[in-house]
PDB file of N, CA and C in Angstrom:
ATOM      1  N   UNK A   1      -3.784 -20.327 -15.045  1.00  0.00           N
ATOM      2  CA  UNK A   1      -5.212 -20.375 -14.891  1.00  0.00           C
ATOM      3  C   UNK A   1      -5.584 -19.782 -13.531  1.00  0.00           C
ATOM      4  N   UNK A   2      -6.405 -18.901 -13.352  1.00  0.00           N
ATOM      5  CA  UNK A   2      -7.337 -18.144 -12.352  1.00  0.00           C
ATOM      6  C   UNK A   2      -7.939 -19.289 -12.196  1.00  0.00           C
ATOM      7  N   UNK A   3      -7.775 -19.589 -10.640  1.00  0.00           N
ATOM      8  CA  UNK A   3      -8.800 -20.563  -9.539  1.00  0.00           C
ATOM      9  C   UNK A   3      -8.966 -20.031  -8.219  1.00  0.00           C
ATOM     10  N   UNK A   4      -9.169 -18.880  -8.612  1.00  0.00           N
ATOM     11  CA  UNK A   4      -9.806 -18.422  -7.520  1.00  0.00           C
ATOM     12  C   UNK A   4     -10.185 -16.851  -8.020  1.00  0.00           C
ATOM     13  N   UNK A   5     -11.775 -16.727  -8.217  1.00  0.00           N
ATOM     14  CA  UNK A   5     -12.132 -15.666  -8.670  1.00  0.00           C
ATOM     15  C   UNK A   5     -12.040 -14.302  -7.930  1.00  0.00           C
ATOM     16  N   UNK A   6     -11.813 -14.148  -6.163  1.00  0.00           N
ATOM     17  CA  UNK A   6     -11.623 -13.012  -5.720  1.00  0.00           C
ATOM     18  C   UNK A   6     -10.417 -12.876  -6.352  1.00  0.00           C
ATOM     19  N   UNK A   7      -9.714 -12.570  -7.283  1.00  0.00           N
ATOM     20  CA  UNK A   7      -8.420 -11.831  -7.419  1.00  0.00           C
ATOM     21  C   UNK A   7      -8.589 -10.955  -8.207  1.00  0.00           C
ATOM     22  N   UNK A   8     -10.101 -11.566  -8.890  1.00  0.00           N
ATOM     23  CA  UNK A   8     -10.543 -10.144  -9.944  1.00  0.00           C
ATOM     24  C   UNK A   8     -11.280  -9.053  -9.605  1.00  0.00           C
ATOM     25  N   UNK A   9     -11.378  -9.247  -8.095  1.00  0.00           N
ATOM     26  CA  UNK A   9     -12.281  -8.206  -7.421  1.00  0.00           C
ATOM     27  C   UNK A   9     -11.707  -7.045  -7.070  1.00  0.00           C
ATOM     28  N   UNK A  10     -12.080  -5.996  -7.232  1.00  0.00           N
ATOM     29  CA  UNK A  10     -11.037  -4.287  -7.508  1.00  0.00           C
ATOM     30  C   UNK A  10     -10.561  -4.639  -5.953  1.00  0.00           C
ATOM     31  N   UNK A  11     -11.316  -4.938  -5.042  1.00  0.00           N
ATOM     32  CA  UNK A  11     -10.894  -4.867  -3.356  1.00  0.00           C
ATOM     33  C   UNK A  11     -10.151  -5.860  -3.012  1.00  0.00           C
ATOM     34  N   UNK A  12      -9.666  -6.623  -3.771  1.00  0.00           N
ATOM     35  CA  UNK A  12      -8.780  -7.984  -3.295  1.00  0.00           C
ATOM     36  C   UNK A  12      -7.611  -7.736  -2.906  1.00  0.00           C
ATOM     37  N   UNK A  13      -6.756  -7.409  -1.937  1.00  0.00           N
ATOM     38  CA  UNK A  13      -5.409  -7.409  -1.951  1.00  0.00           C
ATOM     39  C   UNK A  13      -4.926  -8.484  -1.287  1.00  0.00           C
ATOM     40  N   UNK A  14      -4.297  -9.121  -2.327  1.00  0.00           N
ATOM     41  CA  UNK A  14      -3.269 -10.320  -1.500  1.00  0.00           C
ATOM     42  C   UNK A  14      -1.644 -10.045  -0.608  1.00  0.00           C
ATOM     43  N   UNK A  15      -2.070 -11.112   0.135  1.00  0.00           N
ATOM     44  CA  UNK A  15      -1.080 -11.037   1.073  1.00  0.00           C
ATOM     45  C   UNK A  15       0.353 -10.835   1.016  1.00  0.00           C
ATOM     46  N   UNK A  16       0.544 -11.478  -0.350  1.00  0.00           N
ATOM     47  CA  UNK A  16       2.364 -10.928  -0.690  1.00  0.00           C
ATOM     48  C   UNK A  16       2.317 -11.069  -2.554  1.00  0.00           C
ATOM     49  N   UNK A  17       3.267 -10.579  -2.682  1.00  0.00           N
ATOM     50  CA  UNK A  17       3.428 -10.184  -4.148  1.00  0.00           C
ATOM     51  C   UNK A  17       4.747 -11.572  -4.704  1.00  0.00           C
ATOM     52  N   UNK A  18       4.784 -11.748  -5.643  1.00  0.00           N
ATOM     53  CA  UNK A  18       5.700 -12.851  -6.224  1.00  0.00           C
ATOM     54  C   UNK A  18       6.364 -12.513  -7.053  1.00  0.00           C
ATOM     55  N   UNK A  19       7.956 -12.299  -7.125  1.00  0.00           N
ATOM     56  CA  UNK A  19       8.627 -11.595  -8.155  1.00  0.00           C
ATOM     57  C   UNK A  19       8.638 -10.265  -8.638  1.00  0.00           C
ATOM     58  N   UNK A  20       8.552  -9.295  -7.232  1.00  0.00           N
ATOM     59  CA  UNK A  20       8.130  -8.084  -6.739  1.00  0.00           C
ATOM     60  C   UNK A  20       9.403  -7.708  -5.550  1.00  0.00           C
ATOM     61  N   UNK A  21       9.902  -8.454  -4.974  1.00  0.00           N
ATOM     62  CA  UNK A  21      11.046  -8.528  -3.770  1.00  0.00           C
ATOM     63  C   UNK A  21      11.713  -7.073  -4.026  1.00  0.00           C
ATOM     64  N   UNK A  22      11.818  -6.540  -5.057  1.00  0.00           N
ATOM     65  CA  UNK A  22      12.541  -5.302  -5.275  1.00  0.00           C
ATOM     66  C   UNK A  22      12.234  -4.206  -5.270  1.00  0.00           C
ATOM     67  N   UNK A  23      10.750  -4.274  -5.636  1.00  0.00           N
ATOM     68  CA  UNK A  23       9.848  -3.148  -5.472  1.00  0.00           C
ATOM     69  C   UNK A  23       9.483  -3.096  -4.141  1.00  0.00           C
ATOM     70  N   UNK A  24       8.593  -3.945  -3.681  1.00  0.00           N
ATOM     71  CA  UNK A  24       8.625  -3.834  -2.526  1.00  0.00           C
ATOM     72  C   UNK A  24       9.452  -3.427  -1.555  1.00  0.00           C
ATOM     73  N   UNK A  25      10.062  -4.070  -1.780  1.00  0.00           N
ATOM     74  CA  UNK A  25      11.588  -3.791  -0.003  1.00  0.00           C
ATOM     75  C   UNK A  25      11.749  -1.987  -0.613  1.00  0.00           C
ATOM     76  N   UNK A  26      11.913  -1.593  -1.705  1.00  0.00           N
ATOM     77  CA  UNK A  26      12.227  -0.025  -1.911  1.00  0.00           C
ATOM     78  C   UNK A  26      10.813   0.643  -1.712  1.00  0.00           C
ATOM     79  N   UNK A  27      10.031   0.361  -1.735  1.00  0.00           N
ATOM     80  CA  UNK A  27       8.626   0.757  -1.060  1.00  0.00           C
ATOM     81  C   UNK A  27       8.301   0.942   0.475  1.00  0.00           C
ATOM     82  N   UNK A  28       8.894   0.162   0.862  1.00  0.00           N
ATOM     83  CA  UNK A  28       8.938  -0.439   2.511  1.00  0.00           C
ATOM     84  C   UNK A  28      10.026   0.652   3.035  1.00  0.00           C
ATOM     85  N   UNK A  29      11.222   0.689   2.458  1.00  0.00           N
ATOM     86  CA  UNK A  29      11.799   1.558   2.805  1.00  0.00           C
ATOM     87  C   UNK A  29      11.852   2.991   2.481  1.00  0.00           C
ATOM     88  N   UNK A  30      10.892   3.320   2.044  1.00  0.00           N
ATOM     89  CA  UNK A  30      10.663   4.759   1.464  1.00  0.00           C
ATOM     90  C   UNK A  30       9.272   5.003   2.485  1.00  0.00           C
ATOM     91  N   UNK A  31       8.544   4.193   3.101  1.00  0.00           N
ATOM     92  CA  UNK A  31       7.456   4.251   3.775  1.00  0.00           C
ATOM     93  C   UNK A  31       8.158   4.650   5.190  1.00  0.00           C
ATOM     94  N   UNK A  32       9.584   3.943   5.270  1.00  0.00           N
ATOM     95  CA  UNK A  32       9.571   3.633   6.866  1.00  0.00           C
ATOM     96  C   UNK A  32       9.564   4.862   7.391  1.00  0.00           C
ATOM     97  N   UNK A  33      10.128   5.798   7.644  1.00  0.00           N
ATOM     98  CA  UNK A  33      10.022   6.959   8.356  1.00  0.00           C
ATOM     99  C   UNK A  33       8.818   7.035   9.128  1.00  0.00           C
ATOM    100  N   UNK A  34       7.713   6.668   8.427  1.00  0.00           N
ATOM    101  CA  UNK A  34       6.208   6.700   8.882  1.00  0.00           C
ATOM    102  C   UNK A  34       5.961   6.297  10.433  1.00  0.00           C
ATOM    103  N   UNK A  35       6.660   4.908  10.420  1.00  0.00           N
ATOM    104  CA  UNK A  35       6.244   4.452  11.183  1.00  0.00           C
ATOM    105  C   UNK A  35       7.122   4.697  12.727  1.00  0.00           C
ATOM    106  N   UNK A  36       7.768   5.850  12.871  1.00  0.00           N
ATOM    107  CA  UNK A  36       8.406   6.519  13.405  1.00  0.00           C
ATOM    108  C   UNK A  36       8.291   7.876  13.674  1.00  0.00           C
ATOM    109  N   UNK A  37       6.981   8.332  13.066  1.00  0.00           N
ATOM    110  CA  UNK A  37       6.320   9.658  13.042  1.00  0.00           C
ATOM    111  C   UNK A  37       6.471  11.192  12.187  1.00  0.00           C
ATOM    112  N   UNK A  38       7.659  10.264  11.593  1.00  0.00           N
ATOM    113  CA  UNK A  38       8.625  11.081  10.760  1.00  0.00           C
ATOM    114  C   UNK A  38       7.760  11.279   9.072  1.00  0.00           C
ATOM    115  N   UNK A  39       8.291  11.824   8.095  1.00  0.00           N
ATOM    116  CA  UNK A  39       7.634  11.918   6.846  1.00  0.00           C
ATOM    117  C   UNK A  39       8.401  10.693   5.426  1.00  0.00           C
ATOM    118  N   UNK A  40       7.583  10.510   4.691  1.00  0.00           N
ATOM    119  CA  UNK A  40       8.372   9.533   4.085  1.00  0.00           C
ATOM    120  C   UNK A  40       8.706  10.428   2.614  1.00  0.00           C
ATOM    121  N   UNK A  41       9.739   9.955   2.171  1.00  0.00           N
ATOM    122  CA  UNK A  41      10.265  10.648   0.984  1.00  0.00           C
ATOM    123  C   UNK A  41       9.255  10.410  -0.360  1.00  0.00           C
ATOM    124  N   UNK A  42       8.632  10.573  -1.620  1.00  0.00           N
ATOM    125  CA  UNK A  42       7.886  10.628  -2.488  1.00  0.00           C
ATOM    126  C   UNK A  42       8.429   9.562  -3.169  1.00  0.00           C
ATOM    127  N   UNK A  43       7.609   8.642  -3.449  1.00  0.00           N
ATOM    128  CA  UNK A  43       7.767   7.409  -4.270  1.00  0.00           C
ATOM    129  C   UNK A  43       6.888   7.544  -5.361  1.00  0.00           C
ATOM    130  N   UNK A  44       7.673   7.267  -6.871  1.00  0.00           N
ATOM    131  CA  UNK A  44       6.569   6.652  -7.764  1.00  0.00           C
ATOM    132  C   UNK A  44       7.118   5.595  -8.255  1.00  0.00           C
ATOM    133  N   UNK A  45       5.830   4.752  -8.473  1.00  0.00           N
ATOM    134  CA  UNK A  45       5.904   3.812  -8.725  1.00  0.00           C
ATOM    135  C   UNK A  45       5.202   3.580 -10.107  1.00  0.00           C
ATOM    136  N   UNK A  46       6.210   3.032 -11.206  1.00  0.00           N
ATOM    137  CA  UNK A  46       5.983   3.577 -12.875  1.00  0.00           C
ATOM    138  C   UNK A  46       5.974   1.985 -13.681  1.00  0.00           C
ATOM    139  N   UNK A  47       5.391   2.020 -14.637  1.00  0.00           N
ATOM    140  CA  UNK A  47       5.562   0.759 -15.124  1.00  0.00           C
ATOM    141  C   UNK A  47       4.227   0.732 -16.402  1.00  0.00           C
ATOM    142  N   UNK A  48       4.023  -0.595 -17.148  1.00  0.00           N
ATOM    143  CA  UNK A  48       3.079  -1.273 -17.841  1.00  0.00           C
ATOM    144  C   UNK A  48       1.843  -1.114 -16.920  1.00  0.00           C
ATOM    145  N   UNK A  49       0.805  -1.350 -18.106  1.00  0.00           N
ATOM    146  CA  UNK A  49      -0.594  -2.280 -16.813  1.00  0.00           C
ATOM    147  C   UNK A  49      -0.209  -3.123 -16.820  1.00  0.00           C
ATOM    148  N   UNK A  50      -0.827  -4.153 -15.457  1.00  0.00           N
ATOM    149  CA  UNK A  50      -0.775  -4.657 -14.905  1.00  0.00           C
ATOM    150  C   UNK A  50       0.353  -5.188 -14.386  1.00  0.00           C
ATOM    151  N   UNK A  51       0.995  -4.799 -14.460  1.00  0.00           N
ATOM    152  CA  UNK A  51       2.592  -5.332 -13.665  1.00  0.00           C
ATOM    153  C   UNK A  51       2.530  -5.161 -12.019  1.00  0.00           C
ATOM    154  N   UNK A  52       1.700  -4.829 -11.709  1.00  0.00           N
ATOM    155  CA  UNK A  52       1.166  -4.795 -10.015  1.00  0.00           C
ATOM    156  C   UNK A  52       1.680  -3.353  -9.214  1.00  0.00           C
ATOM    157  N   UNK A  53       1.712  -2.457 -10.063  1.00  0.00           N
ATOM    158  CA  UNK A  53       2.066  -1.261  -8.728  1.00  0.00           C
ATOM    159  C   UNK A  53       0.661  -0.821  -7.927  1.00  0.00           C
ATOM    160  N   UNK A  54      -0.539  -1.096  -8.050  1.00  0.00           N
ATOM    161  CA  UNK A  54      -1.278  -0.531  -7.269  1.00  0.00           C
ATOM    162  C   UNK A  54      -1.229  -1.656  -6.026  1.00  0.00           C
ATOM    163  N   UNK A  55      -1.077  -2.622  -6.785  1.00  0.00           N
ATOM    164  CA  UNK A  55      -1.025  -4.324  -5.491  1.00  0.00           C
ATOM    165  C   UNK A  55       0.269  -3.823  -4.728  1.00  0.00           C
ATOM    166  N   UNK A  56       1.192  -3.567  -5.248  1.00  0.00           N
ATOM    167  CA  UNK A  56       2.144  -3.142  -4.192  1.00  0.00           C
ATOM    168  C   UNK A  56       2.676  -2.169  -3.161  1.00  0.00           C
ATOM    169  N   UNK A  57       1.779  -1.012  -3.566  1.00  0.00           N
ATOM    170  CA  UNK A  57       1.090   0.092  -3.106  1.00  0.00           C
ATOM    171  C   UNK A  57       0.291  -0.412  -1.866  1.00  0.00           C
ATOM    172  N   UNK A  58      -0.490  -0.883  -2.134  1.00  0.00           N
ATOM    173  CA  UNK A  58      -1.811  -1.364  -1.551  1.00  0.00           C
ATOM    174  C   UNK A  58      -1.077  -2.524  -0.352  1.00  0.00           C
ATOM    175  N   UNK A  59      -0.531  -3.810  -0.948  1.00  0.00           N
ATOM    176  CA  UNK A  59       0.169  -4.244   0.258  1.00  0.00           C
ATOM    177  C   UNK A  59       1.098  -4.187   1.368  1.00  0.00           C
ATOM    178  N   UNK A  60       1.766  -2.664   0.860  1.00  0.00           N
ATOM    179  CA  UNK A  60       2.555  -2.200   1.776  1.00  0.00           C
ATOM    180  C   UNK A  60       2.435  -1.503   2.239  1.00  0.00           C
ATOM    181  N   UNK A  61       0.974  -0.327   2.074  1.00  0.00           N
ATOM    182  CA  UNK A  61       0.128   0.325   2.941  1.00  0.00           C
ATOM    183  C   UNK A  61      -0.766  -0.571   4.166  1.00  0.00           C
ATOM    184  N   UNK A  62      -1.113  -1.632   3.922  1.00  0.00           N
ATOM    185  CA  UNK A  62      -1.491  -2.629   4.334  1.00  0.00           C
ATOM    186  C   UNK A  62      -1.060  -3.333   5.784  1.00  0.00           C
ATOM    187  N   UNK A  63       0.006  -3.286   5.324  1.00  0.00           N
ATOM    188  CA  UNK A  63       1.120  -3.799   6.409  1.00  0.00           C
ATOM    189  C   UNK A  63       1.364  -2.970   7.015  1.00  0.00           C
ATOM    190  N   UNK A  64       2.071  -1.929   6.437  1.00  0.00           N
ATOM    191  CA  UNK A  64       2.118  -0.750   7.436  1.00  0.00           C
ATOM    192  C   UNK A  64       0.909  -0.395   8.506  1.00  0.00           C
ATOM    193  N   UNK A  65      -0.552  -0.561   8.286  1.00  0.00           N
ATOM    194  CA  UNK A  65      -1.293  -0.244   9.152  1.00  0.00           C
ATOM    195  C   UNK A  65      -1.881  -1.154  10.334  1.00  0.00           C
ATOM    196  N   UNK A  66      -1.326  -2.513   9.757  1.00  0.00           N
ATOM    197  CA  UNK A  66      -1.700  -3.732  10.463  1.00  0.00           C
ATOM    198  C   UNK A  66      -0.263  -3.641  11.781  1.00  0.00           C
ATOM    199  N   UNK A  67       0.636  -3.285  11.006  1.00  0.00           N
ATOM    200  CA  UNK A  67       2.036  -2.873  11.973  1.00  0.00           C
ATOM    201  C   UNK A  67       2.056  -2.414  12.827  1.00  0.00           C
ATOM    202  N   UNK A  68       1.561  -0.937  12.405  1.00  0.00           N
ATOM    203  CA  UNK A  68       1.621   0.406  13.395  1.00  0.00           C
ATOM    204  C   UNK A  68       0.214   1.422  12.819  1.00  0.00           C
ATOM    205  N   UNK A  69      -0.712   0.648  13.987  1.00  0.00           N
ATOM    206  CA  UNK A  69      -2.039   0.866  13.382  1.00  0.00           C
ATOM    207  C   UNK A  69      -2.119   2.685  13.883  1.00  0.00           C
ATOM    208  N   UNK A  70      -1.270   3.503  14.119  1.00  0.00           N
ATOM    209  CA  UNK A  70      -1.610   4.665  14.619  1.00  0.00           C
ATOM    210  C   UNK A  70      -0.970   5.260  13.361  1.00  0.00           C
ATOM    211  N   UNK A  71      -0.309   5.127  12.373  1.00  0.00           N
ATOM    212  CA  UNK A  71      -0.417   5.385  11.131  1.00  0.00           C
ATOM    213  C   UNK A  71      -2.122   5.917  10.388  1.00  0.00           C
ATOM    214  N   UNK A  72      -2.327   6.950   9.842  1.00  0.00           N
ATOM    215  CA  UNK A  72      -3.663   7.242   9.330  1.00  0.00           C
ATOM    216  C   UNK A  72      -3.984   6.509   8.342  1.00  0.00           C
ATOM    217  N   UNK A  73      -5.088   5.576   8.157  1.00  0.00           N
ATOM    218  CA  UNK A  73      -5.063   5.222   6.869  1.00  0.00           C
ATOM    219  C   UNK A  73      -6.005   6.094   6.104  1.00  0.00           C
ATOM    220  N   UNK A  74      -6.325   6.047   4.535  1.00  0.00           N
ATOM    221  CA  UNK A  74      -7.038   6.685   3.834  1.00  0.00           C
ATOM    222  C   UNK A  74      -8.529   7.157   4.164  1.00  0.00           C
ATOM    223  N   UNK A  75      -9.144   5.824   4.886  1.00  0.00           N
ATOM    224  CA  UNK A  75     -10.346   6.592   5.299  1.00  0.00           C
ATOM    225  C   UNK A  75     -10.381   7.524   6.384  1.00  0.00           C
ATOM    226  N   UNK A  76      -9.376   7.342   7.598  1.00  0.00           N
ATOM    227  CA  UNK A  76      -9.422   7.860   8.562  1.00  0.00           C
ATOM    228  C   UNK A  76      -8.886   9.455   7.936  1.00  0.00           C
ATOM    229  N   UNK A  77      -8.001   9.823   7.030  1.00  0.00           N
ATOM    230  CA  UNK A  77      -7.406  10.716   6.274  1.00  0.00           C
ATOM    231  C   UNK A  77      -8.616  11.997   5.602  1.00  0.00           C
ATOM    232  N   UNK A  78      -9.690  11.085   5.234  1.00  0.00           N
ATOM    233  CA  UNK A  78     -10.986  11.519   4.811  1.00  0.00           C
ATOM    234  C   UNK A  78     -11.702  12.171   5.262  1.00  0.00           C
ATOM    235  N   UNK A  79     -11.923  11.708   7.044  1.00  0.00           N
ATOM    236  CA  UNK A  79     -12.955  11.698   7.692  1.00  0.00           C
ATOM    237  C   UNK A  79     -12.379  13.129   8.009  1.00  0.00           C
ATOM    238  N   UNK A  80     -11.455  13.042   8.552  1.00  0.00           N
ATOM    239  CA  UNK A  80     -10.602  14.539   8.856  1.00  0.00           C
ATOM    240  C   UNK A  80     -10.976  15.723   8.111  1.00  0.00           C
ATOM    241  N   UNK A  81     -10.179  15.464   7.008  1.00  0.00           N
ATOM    242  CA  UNK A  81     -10.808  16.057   6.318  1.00  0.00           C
ATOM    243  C   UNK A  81     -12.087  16.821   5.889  1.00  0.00           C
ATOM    244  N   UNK A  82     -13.154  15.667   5.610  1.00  0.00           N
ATOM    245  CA  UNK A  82     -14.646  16.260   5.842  1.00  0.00           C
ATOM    246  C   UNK A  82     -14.818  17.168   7.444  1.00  0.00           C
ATOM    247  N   UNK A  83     -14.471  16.531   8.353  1.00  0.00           N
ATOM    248  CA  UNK A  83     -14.763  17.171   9.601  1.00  0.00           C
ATOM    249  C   UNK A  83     -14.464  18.492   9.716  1.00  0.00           C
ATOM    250  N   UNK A  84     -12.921  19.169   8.822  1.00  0.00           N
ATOM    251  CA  UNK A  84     -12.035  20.088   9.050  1.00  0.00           C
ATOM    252  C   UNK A  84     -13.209  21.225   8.280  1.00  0.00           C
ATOM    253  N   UNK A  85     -13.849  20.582   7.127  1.00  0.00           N
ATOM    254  CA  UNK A  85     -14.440  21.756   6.238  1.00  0.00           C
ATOM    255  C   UNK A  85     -15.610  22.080   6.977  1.00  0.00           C
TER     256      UNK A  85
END
């Protein structure tokens, strides 16, 4: 049972994933280079709906920027962008 309705909200990302330990940590480590200035190797991440790859996506982009906030995140990625054209 859902008791707590932000989880259905498209912007909700929770703090850790549950029965995910595998995806994650190979996510984390396919990211790390990043946070070292380096490039990270191409991950996909494949599956059913809802089996959580955008949540895990999302929380380990997450972390990563809360980590090593000089990492670009998506909006900052954007803004560039627009600015460049």
């Amino acid at each position: 049972m859902i008791t707590d309705a932000r989880v259905l909200q498209p912007e909700f990302i929770p703090r850790e994933v549950q029965h995910r330990d595998a995806e994650v940590n190979y996510l984390s480590n396919v990211l790390n280079p990043i946070t070292n200035g380096g490039r990270a190797d191409p991950a996909l991440l494949h599956g059913p709906s809802g089996v959580g790859k955008t949540c895990i996506a999302q929380i380990r982009a997450l972390h990563c920027w809360e980590a090593h906030p000089w990492v670009p995140n998506p909006e900052q990625v954007r803004l560039r962008q627009s600015a460049a054209e």
